[in-house]
N, C-alpha and C. Protein backbone atom coordinates (compact mmCIF):
# COMPACT_ATOMS: atom_id res chain seq x y z
N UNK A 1 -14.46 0.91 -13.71
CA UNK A 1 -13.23 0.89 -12.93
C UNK A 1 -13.54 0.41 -11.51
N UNK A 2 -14.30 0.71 -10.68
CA UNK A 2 -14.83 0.93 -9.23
C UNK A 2 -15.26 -0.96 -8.93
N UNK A 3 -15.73 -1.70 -10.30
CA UNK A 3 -16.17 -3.07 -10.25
C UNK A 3 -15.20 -3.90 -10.48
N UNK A 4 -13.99 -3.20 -11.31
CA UNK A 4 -13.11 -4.09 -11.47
C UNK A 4 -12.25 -4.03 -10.22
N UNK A 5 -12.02 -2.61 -9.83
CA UNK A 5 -11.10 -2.34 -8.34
C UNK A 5 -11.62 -3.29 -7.22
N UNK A 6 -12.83 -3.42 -7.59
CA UNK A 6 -13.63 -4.58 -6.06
C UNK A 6 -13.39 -5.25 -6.41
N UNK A 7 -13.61 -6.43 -7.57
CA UNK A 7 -13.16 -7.43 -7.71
C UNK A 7 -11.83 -8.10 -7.43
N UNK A 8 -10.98 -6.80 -7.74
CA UNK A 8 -9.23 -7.35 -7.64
C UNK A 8 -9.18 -7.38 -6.02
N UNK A 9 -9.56 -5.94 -5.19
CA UNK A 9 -10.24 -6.29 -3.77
C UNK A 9 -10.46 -7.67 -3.15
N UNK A 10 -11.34 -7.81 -3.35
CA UNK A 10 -12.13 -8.72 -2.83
C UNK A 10 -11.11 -10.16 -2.81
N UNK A 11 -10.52 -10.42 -4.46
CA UNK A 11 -9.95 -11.47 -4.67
C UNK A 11 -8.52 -11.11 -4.02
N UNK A 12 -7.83 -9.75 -3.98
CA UNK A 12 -6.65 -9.74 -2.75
C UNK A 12 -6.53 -10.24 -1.33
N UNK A 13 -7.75 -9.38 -0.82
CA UNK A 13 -8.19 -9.90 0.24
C UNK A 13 -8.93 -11.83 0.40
N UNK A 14 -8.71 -12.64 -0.48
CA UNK A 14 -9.22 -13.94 -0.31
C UNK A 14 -7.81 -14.79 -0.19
N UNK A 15 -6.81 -14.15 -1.02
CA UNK A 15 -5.54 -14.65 -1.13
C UNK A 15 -4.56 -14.38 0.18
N UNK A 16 -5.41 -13.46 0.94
CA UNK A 16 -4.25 -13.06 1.38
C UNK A 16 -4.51 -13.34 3.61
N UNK A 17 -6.09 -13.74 3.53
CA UNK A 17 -6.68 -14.35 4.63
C UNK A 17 -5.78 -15.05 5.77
N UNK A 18 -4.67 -15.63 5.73
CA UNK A 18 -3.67 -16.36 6.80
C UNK A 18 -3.08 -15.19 6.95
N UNK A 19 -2.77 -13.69 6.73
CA UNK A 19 -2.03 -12.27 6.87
C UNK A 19 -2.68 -11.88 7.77
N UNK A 20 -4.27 -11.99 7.69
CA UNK A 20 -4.74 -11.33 8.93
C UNK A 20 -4.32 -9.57 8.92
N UNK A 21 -4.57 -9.13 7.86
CA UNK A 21 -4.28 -7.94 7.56
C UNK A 21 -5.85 -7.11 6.75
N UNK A 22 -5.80 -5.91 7.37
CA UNK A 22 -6.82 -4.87 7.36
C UNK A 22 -6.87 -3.88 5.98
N UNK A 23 -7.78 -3.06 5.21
CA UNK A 23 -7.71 -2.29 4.44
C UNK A 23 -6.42 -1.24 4.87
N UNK A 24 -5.87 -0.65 4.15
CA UNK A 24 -4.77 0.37 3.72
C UNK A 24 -3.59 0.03 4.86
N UNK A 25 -3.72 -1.40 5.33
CA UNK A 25 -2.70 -1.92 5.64
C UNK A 25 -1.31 -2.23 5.26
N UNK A 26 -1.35 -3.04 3.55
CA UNK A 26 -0.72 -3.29 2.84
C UNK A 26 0.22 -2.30 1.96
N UNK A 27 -1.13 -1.14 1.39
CA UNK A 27 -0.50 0.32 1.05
C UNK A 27 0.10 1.10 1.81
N UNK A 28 -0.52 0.71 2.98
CA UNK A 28 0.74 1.70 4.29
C UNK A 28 2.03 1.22 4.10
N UNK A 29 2.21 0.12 4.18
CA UNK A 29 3.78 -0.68 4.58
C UNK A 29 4.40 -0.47 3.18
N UNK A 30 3.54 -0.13 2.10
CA UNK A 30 3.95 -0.54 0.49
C UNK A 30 4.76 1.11 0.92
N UNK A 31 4.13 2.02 1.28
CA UNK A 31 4.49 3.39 1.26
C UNK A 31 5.80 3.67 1.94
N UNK A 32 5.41 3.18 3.59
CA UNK A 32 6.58 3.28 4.43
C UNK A 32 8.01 2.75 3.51
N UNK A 33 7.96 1.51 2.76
CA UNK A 33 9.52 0.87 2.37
C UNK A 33 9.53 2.53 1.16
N UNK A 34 8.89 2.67 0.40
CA UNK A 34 9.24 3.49 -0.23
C UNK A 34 9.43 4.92 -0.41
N UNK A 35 9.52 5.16 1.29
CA UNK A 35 9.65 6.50 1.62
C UNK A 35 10.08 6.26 3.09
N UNK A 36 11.02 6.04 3.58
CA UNK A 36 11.63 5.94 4.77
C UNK A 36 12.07 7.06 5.39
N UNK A 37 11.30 6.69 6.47
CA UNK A 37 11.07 7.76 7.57
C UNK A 37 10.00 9.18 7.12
N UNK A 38 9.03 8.34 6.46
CA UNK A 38 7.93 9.59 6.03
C UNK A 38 6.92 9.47 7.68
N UNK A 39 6.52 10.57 7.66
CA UNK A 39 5.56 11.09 8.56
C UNK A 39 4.12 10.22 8.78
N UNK A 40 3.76 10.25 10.18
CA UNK A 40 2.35 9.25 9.62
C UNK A 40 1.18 10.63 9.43
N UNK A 41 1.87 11.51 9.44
CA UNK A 41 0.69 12.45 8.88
C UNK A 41 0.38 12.40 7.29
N UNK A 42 2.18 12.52 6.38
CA UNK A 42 2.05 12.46 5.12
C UNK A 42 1.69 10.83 4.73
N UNK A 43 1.90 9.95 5.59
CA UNK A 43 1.43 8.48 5.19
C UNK A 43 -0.53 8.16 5.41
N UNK A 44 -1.38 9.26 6.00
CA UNK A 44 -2.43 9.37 5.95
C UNK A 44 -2.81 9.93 5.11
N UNK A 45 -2.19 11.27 4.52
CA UNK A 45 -2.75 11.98 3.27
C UNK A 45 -2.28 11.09 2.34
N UNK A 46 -1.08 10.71 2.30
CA UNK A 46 -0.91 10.12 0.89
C UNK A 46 -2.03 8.56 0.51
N UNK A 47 -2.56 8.19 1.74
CA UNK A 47 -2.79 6.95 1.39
C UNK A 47 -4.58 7.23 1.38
N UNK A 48 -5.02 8.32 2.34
CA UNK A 48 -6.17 8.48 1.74
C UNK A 48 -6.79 8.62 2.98
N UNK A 49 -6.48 8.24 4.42
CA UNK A 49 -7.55 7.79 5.13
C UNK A 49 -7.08 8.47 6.28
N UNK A 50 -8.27 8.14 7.54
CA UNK A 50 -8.59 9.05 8.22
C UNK A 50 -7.38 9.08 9.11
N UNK A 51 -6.57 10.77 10.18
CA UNK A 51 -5.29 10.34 10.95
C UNK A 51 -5.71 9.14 11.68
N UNK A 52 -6.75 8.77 12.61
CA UNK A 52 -7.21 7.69 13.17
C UNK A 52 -6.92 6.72 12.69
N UNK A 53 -7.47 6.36 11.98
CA UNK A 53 -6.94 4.69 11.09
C UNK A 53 -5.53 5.12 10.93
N UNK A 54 -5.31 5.67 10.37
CA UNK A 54 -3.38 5.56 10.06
C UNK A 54 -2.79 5.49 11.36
N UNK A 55 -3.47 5.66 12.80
CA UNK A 55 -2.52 5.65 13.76
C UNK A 55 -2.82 4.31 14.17
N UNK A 56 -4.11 3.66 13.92
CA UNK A 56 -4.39 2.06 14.28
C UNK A 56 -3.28 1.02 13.56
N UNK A 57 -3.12 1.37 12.13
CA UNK A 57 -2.70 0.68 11.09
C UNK A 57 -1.17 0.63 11.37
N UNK A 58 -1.04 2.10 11.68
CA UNK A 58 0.98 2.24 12.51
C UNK A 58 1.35 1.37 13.81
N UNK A 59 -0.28 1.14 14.45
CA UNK A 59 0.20 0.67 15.70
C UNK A 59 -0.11 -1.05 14.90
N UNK A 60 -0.76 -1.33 14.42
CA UNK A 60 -0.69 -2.97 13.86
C UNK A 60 0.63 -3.31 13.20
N UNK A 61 0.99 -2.23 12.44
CA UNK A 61 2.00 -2.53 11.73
C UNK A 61 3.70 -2.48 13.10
N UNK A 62 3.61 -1.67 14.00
CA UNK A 62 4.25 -1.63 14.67
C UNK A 62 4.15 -3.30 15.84
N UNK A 63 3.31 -3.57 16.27
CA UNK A 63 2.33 -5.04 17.20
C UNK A 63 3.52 -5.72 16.40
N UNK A 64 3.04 -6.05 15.14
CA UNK A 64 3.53 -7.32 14.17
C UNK A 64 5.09 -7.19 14.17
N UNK A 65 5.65 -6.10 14.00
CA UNK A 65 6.97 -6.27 13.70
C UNK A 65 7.53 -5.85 12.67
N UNK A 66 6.51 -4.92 11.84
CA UNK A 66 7.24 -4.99 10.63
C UNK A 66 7.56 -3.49 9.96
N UNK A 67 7.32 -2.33 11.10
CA UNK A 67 7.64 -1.13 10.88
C UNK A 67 7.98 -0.63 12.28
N UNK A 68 8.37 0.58 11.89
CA UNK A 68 9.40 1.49 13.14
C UNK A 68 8.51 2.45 13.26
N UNK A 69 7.64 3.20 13.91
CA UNK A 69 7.98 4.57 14.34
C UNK A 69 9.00 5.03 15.83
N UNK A 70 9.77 6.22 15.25
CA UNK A 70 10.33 6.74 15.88
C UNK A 70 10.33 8.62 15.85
N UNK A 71 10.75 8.98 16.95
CA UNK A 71 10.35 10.70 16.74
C UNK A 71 11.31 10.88 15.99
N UNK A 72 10.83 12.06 15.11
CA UNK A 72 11.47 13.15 13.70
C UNK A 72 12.59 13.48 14.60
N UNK A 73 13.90 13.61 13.87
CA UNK A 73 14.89 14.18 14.26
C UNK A 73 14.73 15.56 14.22
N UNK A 74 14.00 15.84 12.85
CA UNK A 74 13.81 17.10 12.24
C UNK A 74 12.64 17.50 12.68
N UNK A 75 11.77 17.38 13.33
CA UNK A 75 10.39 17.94 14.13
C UNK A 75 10.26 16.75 14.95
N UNK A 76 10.02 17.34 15.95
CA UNK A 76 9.93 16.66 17.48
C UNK A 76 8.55 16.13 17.67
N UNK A 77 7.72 17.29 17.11
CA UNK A 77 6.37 16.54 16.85
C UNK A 77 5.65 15.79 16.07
N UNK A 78 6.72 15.05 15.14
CA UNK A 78 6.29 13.78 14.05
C UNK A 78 6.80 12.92 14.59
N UNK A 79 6.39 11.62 14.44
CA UNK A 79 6.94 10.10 14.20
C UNK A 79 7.24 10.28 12.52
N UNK A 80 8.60 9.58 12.63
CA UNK A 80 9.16 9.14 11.31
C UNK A 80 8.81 7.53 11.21
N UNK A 81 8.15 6.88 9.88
CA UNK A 81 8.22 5.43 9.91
C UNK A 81 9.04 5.13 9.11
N UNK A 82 9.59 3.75 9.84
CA UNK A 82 10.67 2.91 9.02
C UNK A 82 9.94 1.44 8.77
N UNK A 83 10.36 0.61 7.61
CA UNK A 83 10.16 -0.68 7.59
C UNK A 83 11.28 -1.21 8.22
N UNK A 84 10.91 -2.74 8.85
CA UNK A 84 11.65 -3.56 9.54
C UNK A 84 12.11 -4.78 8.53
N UNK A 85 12.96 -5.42 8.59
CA UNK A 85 12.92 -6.75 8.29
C UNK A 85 12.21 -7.46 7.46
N UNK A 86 10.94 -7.95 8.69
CA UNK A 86 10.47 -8.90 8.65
C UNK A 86 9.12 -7.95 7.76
N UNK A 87 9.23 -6.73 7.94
CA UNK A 87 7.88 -5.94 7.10
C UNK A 87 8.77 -6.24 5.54
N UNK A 88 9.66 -6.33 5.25
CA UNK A 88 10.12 -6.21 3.97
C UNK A 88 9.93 -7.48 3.45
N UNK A 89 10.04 -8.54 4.33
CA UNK A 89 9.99 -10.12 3.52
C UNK A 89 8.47 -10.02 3.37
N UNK A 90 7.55 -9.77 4.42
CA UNK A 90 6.01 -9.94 4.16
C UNK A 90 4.98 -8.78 3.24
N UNK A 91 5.74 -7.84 2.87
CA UNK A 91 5.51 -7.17 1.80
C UNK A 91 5.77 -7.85 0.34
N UNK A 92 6.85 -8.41 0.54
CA UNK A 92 7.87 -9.19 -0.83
C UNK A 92 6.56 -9.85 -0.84
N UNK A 93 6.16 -10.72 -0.44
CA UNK A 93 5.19 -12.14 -0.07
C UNK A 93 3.46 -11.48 -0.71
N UNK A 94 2.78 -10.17 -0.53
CA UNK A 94 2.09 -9.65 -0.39
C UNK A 94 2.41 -8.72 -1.62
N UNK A 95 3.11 -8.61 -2.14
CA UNK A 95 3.01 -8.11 -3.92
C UNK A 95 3.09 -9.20 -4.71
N UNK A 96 3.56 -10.37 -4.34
CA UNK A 96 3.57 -11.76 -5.51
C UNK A 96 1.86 -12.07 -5.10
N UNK A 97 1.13 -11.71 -4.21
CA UNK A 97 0.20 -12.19 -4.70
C UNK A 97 -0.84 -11.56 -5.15
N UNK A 98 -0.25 -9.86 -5.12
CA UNK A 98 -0.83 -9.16 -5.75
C UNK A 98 -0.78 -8.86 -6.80
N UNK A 99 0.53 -9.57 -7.66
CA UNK A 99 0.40 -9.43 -9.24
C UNK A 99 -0.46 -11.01 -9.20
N UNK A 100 -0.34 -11.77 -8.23
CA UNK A 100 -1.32 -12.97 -8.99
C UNK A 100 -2.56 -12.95 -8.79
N UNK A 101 -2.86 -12.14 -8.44
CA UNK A 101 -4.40 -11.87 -8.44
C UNK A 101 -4.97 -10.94 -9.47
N UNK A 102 -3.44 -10.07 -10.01
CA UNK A 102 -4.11 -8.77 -11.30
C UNK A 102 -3.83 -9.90 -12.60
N UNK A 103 -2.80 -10.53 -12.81
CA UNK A 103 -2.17 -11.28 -13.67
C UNK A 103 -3.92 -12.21 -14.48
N UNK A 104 -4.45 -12.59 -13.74
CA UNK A 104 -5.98 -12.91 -14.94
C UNK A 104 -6.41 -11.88 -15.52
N UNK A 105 -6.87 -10.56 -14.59
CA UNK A 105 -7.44 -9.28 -15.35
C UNK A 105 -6.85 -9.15 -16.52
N UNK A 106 -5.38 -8.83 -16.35
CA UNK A 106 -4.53 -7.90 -17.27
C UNK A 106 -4.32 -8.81 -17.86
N UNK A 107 -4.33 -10.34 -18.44
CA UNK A 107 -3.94 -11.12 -19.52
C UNK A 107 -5.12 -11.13 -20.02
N UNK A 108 -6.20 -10.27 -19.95
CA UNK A 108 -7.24 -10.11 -21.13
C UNK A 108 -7.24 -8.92 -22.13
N UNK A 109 -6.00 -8.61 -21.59
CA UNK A 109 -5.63 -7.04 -22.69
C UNK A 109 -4.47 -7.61 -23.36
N UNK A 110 -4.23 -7.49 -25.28
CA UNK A 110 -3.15 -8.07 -25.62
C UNK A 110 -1.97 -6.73 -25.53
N UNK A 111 -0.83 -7.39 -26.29
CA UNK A 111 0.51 -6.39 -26.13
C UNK A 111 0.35 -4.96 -26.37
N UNK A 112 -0.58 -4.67 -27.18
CA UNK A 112 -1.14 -3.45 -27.60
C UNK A 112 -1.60 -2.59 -26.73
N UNK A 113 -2.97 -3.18 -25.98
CA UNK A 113 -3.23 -2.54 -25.38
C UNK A 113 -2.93 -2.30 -24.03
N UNK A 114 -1.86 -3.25 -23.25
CA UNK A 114 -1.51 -2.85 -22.04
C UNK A 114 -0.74 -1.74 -22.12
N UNK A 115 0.56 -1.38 -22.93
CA UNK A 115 0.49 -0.06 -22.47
C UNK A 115 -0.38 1.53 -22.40
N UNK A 116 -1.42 0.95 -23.57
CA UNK A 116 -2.21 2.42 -23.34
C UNK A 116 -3.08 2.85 -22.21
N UNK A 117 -3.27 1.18 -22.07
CA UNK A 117 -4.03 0.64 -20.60
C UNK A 117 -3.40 1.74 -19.11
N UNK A 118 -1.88 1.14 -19.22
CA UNK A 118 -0.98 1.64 -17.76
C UNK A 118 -0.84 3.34 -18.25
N UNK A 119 -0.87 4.22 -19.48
CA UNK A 119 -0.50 5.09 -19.45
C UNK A 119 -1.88 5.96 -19.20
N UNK A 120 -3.49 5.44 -19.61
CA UNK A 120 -4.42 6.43 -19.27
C UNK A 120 -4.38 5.99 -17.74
N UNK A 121 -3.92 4.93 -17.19
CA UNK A 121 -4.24 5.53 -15.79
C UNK A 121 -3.27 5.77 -15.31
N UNK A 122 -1.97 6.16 -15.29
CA UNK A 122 -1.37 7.11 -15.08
C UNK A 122 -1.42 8.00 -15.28
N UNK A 123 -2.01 8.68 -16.29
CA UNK A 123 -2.74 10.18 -16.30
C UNK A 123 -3.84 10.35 -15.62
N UNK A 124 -4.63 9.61 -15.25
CA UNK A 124 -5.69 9.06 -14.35
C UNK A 124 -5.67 9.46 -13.31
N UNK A 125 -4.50 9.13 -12.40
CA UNK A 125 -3.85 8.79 -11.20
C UNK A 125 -3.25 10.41 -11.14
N UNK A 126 -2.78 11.43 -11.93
CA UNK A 126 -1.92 12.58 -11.91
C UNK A 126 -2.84 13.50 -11.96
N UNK A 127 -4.10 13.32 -11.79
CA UNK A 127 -5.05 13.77 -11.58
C UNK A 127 -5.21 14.42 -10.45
N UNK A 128 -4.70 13.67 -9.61
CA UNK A 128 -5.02 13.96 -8.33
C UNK A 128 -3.73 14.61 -7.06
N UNK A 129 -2.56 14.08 -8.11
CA UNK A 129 -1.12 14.47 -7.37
C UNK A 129 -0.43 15.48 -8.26
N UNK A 130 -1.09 16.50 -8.89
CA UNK A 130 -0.72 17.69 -9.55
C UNK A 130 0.11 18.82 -8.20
């Protein structure tokens, strides 16, 4: 798993070089559209990495244009993040080339086995968000 995850890595990050974009960059912004106005505390736990980096990655993502923080209505002492705009078109842009970079892997599994494929690692994955 860990050789194939680098590989898709490695080859994301080759595709994606004119973005000028950093590790858990992409998963941040992927998170923020799909949880609006989540916390950058719960956007550090959920994504894995240290509060530090998540506050670098909020402030890149904030630089560029393509997310909001603003203070919690509901706690004074959170920032709530929002996606912007222009974070939603360059996300759009940044999953097409992230299925075209999985799209070789996964066309070496036939009809059969992709779903057993997506369902052990979704049990995989629930592993950890019990």
């Amino acid at each position: 798993m860990r050789r194939v995850q680098n590989q898709l890595s490695a080859g994301f990050a080759a595709a994606t070089t004119g973005y000028g974009i950093r590790a858990g960059l992409f998963s941040s912004l992927a998170l923020i559209e799909a949880n609006p106005g989540i916390s950058q505390q719960e956007l550090s736990s959920t994504v894995g990495l240290d509060k530090s980096i998540t506050v670098q990655i909020v402030d890149d993502l904030e630089r560029r244009g393509w997310a909001r923080r603003t203070r919690s209505t509901v706690d004074r002492r959170r920032h709530s993040l929002t996606i912007e705009p222009s974070g939603e078109k360059v996300l759009d842009e940044l999953f097409t080339i992230m299925l075209d970079v999985e799209a070789e892997v996964l066309a070496q599994l036939n009809a059969e086995e992709r779903p057993l494929f997506d369902a052990a690692l979704d049990r995989m994955y629930g592993v950890f968000h019990r």
